[in-house]
N, C-alpha and C. Protein backbone atom coordinates (compact mmCIF):
# COMPACT_ATOMS: atom_id res chain seq x y z
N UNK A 1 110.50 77.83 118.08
CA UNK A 1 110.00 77.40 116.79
C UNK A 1 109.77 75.90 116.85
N UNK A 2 108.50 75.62 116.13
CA UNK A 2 108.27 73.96 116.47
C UNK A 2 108.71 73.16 115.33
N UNK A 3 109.20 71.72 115.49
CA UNK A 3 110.20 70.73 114.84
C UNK A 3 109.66 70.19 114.13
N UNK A 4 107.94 70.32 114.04
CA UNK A 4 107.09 69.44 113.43
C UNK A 4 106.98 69.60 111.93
N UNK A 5 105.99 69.37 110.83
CA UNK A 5 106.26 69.41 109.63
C UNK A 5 105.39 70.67 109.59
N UNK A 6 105.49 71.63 108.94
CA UNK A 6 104.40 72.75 109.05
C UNK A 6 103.06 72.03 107.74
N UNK A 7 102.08 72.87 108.24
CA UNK A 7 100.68 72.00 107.79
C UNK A 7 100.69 73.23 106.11
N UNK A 8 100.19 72.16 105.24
CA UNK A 8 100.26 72.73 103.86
C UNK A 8 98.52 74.11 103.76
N UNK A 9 99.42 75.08 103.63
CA UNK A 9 97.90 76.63 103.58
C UNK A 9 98.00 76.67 101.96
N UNK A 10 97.50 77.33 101.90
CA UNK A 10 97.41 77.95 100.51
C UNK A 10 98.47 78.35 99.87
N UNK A 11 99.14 79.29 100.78
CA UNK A 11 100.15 80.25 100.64
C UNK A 11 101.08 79.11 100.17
N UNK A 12 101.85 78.59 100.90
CA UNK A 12 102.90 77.19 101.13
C UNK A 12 102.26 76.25 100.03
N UNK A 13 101.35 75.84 99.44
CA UNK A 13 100.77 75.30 97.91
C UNK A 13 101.00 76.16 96.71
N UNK A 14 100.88 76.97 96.95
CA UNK A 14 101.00 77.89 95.52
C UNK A 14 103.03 78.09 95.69
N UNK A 15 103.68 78.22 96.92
CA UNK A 15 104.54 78.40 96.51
C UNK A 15 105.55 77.15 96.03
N UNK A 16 104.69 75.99 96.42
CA UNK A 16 105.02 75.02 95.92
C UNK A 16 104.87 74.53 94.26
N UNK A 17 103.58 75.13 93.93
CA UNK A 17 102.99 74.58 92.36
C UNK A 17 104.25 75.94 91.72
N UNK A 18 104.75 76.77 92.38
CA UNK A 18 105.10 77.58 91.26
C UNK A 18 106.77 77.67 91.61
N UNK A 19 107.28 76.66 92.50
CA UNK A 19 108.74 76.07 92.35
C UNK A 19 109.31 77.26 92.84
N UNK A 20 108.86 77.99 93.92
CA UNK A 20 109.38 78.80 94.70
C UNK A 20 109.95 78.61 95.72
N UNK A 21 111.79 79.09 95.85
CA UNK A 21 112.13 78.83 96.85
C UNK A 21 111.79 79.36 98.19
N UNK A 22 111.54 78.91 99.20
CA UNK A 22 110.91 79.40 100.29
C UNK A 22 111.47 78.30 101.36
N UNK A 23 111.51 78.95 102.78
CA UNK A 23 111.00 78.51 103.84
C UNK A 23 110.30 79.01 104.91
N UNK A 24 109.17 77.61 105.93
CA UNK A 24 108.21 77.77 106.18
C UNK A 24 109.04 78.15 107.74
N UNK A 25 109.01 78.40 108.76
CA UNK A 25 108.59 78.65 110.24
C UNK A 25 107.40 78.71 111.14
N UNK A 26 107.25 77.48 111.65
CA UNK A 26 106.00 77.11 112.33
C UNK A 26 106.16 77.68 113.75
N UNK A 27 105.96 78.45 114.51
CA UNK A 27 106.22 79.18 115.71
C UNK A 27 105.35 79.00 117.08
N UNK A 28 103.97 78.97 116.79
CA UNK A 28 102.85 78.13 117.72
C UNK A 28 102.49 77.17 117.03
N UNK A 29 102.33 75.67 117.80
CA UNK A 29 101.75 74.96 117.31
C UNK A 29 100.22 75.00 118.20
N UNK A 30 100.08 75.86 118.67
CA UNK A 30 98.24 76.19 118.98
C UNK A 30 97.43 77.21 118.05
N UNK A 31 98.13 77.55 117.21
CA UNK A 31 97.71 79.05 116.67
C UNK A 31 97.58 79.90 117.04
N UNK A 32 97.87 80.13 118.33
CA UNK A 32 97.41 81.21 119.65
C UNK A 32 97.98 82.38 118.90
N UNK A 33 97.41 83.71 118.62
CA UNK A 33 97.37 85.01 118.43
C UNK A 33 98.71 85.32 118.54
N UNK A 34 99.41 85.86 118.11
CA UNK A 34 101.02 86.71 118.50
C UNK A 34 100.72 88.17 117.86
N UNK A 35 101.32 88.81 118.25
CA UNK A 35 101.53 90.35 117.89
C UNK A 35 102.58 90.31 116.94
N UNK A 36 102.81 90.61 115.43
CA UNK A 36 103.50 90.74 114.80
C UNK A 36 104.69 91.15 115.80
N UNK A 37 105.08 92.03 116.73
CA UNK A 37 106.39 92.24 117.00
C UNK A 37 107.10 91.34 117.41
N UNK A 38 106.10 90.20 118.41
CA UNK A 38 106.22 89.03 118.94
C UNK A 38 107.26 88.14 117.60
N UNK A 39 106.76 88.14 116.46
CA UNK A 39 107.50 87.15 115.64
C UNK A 39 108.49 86.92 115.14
N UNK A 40 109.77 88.19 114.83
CA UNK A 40 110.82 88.14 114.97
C UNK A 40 111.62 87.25 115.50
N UNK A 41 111.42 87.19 117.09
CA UNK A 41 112.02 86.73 117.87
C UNK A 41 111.73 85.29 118.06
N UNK A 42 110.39 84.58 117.46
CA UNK A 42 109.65 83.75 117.65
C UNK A 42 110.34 82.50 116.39
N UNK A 43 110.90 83.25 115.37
CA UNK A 43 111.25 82.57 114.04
C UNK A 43 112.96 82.72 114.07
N UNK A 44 113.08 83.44 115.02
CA UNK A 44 114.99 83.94 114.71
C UNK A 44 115.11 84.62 113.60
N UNK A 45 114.28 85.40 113.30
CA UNK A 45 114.67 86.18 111.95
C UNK A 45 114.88 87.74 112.57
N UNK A 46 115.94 88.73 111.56
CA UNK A 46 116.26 89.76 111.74
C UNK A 46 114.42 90.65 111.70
N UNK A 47 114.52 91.68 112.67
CA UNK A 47 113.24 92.47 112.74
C UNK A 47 112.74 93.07 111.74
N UNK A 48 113.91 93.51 110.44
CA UNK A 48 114.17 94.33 109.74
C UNK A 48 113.22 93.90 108.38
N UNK A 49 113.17 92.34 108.34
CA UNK A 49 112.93 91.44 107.62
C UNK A 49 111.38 90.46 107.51
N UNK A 50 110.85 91.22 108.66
CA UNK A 50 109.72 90.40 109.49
C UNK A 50 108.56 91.71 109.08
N UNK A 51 107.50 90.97 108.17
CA UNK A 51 106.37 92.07 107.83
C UNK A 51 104.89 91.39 108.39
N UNK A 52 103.67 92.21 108.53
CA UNK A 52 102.46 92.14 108.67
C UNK A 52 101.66 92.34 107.49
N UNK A 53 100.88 91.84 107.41
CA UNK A 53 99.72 91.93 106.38
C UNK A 53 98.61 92.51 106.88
N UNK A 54 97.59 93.70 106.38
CA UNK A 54 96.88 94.32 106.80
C UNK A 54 95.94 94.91 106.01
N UNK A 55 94.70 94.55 106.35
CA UNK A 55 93.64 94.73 104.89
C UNK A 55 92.98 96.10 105.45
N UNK A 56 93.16 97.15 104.47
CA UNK A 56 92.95 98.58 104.28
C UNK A 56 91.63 98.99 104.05
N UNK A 57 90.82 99.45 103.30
CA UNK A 57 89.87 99.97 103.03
C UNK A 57 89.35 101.35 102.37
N UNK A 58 88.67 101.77 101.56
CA UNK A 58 88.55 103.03 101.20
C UNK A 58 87.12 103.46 101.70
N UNK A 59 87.30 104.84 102.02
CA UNK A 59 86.09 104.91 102.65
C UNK A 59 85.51 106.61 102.52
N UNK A 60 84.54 106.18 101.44
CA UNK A 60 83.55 105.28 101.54
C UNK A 60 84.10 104.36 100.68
N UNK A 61 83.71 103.08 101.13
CA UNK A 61 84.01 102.12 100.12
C UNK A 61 83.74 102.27 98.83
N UNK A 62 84.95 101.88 97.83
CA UNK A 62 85.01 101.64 96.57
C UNK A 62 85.95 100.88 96.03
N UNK A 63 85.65 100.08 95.23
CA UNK A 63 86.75 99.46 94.42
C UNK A 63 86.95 98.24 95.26
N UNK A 64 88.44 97.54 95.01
CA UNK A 64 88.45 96.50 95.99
C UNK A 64 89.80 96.90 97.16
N UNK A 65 89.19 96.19 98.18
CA UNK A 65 90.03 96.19 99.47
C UNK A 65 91.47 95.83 98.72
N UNK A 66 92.04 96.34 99.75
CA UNK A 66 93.42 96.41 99.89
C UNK A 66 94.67 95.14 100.85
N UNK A 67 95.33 94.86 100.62
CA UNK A 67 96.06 94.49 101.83
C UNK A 67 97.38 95.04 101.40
N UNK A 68 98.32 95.50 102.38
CA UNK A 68 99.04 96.23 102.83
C UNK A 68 100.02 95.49 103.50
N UNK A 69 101.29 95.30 102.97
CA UNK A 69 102.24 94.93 104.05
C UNK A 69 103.53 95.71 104.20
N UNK A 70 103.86 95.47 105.66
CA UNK A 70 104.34 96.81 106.13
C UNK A 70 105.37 96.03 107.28
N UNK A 71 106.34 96.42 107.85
CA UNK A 71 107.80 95.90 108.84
C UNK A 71 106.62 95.50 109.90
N UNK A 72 106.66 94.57 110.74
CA UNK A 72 105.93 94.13 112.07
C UNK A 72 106.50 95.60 113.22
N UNK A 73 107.60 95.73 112.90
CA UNK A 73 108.47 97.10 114.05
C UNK A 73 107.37 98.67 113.69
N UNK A 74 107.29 98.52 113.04
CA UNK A 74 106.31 99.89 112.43
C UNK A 74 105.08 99.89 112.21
N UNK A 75 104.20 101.15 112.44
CA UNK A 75 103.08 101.35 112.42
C UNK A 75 102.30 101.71 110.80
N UNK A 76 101.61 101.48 110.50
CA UNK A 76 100.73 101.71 108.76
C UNK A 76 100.35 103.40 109.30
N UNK A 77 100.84 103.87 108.22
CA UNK A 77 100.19 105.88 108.19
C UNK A 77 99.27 105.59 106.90
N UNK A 78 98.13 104.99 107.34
CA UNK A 78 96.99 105.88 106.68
C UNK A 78 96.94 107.18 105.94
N UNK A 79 96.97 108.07 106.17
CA UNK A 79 97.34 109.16 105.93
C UNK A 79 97.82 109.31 104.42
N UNK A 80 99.43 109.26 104.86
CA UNK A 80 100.17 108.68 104.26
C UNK A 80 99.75 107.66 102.43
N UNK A 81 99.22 106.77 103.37
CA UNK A 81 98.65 105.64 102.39
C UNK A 81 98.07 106.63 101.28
N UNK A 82 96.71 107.43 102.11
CA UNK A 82 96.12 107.62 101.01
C UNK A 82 96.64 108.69 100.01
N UNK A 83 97.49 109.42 100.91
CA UNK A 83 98.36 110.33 99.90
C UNK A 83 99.06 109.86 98.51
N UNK A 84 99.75 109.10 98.63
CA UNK A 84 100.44 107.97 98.07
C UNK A 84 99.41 107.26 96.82
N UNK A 85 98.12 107.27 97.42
CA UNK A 85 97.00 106.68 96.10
C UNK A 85 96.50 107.37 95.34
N UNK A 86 96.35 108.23 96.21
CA UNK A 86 94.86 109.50 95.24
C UNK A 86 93.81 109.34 96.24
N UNK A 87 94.16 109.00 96.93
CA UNK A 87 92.56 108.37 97.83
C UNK A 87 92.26 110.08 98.73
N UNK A 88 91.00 110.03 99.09
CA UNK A 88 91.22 111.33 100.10
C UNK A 88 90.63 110.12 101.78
N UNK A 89 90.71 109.20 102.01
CA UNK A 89 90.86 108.55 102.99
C UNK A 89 90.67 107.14 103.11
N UNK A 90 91.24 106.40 103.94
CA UNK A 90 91.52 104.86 103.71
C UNK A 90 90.93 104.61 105.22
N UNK A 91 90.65 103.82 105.63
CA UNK A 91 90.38 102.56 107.12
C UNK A 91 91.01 101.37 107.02
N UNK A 92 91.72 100.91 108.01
CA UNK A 92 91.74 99.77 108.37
C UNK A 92 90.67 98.99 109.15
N UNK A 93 91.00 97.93 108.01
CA UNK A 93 89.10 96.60 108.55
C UNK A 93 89.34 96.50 110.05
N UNK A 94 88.04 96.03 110.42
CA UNK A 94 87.74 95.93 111.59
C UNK A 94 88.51 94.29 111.78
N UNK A 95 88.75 93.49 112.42
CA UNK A 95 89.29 91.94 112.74
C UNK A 95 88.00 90.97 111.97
N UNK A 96 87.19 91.46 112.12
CA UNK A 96 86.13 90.73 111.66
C UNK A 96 85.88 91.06 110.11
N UNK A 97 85.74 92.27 109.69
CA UNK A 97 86.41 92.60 108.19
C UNK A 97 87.19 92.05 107.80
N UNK A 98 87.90 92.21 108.31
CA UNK A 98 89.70 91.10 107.69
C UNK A 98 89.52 90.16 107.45
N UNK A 99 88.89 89.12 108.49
CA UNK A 99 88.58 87.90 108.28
C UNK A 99 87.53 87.65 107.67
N UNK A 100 86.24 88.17 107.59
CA UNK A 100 85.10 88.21 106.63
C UNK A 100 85.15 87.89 105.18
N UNK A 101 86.61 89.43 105.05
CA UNK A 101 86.72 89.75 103.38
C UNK A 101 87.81 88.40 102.98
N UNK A 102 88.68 88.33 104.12
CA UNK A 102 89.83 87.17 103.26
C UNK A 102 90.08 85.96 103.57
N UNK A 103 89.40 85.51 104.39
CA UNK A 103 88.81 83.86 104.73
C UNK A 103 89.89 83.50 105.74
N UNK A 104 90.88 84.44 106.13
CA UNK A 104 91.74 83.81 107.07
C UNK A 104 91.65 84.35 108.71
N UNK A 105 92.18 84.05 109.81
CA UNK A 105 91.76 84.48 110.77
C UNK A 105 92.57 85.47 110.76
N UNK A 106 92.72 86.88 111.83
CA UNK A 106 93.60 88.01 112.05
C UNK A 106 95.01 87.01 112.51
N UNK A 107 96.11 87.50 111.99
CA UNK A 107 97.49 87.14 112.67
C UNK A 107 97.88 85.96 111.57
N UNK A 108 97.17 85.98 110.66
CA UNK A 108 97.85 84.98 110.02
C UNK A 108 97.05 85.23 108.17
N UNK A 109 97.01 86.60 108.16
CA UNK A 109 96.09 87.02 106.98
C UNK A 109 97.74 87.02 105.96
N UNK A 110 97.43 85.79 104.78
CA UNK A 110 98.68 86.29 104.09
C UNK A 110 98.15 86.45 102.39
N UNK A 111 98.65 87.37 101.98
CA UNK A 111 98.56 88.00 100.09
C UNK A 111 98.28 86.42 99.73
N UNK A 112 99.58 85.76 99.79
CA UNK A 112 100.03 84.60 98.89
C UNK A 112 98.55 83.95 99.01
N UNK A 113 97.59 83.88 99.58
CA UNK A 113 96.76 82.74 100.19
C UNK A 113 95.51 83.36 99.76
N UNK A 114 94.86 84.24 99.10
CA UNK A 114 94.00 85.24 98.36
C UNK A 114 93.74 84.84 97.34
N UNK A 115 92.75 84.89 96.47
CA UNK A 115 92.50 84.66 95.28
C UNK A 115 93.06 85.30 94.44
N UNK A 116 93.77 85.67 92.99
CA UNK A 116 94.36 86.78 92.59
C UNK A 116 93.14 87.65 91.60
N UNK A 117 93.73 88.74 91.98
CA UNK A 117 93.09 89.90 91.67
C UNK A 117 91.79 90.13 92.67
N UNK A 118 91.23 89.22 93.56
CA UNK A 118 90.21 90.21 94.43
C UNK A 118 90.80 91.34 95.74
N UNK A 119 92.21 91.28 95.75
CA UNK A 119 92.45 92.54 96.17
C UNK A 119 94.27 93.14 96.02
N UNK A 120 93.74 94.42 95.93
CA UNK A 120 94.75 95.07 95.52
C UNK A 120 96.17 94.86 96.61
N UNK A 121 97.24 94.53 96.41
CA UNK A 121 98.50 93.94 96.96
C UNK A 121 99.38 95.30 97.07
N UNK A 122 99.59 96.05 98.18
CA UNK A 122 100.59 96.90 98.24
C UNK A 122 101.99 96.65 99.30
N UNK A 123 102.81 96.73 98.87
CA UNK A 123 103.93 96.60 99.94
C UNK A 123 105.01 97.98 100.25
N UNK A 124 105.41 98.27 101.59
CA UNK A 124 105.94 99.14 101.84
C UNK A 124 107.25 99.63 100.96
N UNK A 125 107.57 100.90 101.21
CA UNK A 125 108.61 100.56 100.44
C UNK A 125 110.08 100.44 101.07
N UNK A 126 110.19 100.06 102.12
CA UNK A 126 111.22 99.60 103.43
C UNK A 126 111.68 98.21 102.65
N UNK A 127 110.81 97.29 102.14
CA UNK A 127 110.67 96.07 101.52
C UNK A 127 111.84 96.43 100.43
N UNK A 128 112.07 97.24 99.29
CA UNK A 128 112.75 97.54 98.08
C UNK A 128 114.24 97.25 98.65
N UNK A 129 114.56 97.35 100.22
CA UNK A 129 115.88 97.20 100.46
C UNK A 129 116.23 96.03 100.65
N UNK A 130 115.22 95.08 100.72
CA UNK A 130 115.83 93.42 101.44
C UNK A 130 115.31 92.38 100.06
N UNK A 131 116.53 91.74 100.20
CA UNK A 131 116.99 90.48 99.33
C UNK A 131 115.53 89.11 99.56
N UNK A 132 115.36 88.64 101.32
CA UNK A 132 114.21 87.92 101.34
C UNK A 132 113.27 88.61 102.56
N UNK A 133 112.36 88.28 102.82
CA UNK A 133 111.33 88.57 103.12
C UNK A 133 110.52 87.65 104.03
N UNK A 134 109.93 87.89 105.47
CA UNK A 134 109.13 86.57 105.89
C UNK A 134 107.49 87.48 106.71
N UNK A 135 106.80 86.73 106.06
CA UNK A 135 105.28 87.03 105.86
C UNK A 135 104.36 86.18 106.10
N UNK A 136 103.42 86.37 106.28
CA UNK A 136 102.35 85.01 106.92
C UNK A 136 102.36 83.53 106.16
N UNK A 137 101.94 82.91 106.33
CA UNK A 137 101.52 81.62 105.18
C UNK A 137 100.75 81.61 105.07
N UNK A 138 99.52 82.39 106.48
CA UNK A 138 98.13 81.74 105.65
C UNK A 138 97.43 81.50 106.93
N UNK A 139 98.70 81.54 108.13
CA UNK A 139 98.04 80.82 109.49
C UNK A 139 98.49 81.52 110.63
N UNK A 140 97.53 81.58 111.55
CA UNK A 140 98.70 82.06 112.63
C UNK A 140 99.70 80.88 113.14
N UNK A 141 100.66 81.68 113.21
CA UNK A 141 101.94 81.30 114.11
C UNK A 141 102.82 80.29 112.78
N UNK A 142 102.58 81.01 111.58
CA UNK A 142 103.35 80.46 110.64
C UNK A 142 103.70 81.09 109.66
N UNK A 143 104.79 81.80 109.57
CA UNK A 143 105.68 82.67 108.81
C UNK A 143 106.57 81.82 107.55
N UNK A 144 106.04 82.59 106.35
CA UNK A 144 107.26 81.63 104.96
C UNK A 144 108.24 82.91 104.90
N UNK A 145 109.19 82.21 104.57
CA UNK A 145 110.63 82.95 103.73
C UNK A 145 110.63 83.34 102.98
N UNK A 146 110.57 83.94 101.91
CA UNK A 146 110.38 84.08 100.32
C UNK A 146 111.56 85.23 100.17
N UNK A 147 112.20 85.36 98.55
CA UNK A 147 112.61 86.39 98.08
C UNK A 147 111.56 87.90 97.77
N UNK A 148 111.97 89.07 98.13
CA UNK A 148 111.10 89.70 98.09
C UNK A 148 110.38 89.75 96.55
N UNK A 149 111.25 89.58 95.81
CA UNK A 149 110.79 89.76 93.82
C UNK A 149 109.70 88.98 93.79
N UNK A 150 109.98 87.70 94.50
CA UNK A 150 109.00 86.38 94.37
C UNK A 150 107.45 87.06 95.07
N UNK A 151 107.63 87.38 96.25
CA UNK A 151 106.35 87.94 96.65
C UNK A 151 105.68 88.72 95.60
N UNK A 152 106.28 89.77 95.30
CA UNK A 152 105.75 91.39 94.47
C UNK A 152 105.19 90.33 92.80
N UNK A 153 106.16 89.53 92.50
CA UNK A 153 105.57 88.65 91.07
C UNK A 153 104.17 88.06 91.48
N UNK A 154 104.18 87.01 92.70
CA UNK A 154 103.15 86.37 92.76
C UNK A 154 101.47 87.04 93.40
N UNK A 155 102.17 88.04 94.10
CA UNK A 155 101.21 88.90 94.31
C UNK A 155 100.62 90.13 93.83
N UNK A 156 101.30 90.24 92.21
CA UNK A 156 101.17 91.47 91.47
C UNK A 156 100.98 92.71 92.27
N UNK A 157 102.32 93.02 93.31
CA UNK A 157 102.04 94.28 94.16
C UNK A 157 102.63 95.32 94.03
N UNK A 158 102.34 96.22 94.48
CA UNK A 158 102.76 97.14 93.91
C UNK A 158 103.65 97.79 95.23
N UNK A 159 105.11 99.00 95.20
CA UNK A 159 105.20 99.45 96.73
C UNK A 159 104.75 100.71 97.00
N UNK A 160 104.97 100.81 97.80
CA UNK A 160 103.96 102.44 98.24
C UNK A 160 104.73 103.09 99.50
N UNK A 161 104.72 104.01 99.59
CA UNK A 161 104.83 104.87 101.14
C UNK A 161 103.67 104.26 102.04
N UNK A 162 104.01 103.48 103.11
CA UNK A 162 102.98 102.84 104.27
C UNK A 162 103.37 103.59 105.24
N UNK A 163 104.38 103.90 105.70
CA UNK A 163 104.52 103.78 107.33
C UNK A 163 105.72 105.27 107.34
């Protein structure tokens, strides 16, 4: 984890304007790509505690995209998902979708850092068991702390069966 000051995203501004306790973990200071499983170990945080963000899709498209967060240790059931909505089938965006629809690059796509309300905020429901929570900021190779309540408030999300 790097010693430096982590650089102010969106995510890390808003949780600042809204006096949220948080902390940041800066992990690459190149931004270089990590594999969510990679980050656990990268921040010293328990695995249990360590989530991905992942922008969904309905398909055929309707309504607005989704993002989805779900344990980095576990896989998203689609399936599942759409059971859970009403949907009769969901996609996950392509890398270039992801980044297209939410202005951030893949590996560092975070809720907090979104405009509110252009997309629908779901979180697993593995999440309902833990006190805090660590999730993108906004960048790769930079994970915030947050209480989970604080996320689900600021991101008006809702939880769901993901995985």
């Amino acid at each position: 984890m790097s010693t430096r000051a982590p650089k102010k995203t969106q995510a890390v501004r808003l949780l600042e304007s809204k006096r949220i306790t948080h902390r940041v973990a800066v992990y690459d200071d190149a931004g270089e790509f990590h594999t969510g499983e990679e980050a656990p170990a990268l921040i010293g945080a328990p695995v249990e505690t360590v989530y991905k963000t992942l922008v969904v899709l309905r398909d055929p498209p309707a309504g607005r995209p989704m993002l989805l967060i779900v344990p980095v240790a576990r896989q998203a059931n689609l399936k599942t998902l759409a059971a859970a909505l009403g949907e009769k089938r969901l996609r996950m965006a392509t890398q270039r979708e992801a980044e297209t629809l939410t202005g951030m690059q893949a590996g560092g796509i975070s809720a907090l850092a979104v405009p509110a309300g252009r997309f629908g905020v779901l979180i697993d429901e593995a999440a309902r068991s833990l006190e805090m929570i660590h999730v993108s900021a906004g960048a790769r190779g930079m994970d915030v702390e947050l209480a989970v309540a604080d996320l689900v408030r600021l991101t008006d999300a809702s939880y769901t069966m993901a995985t």
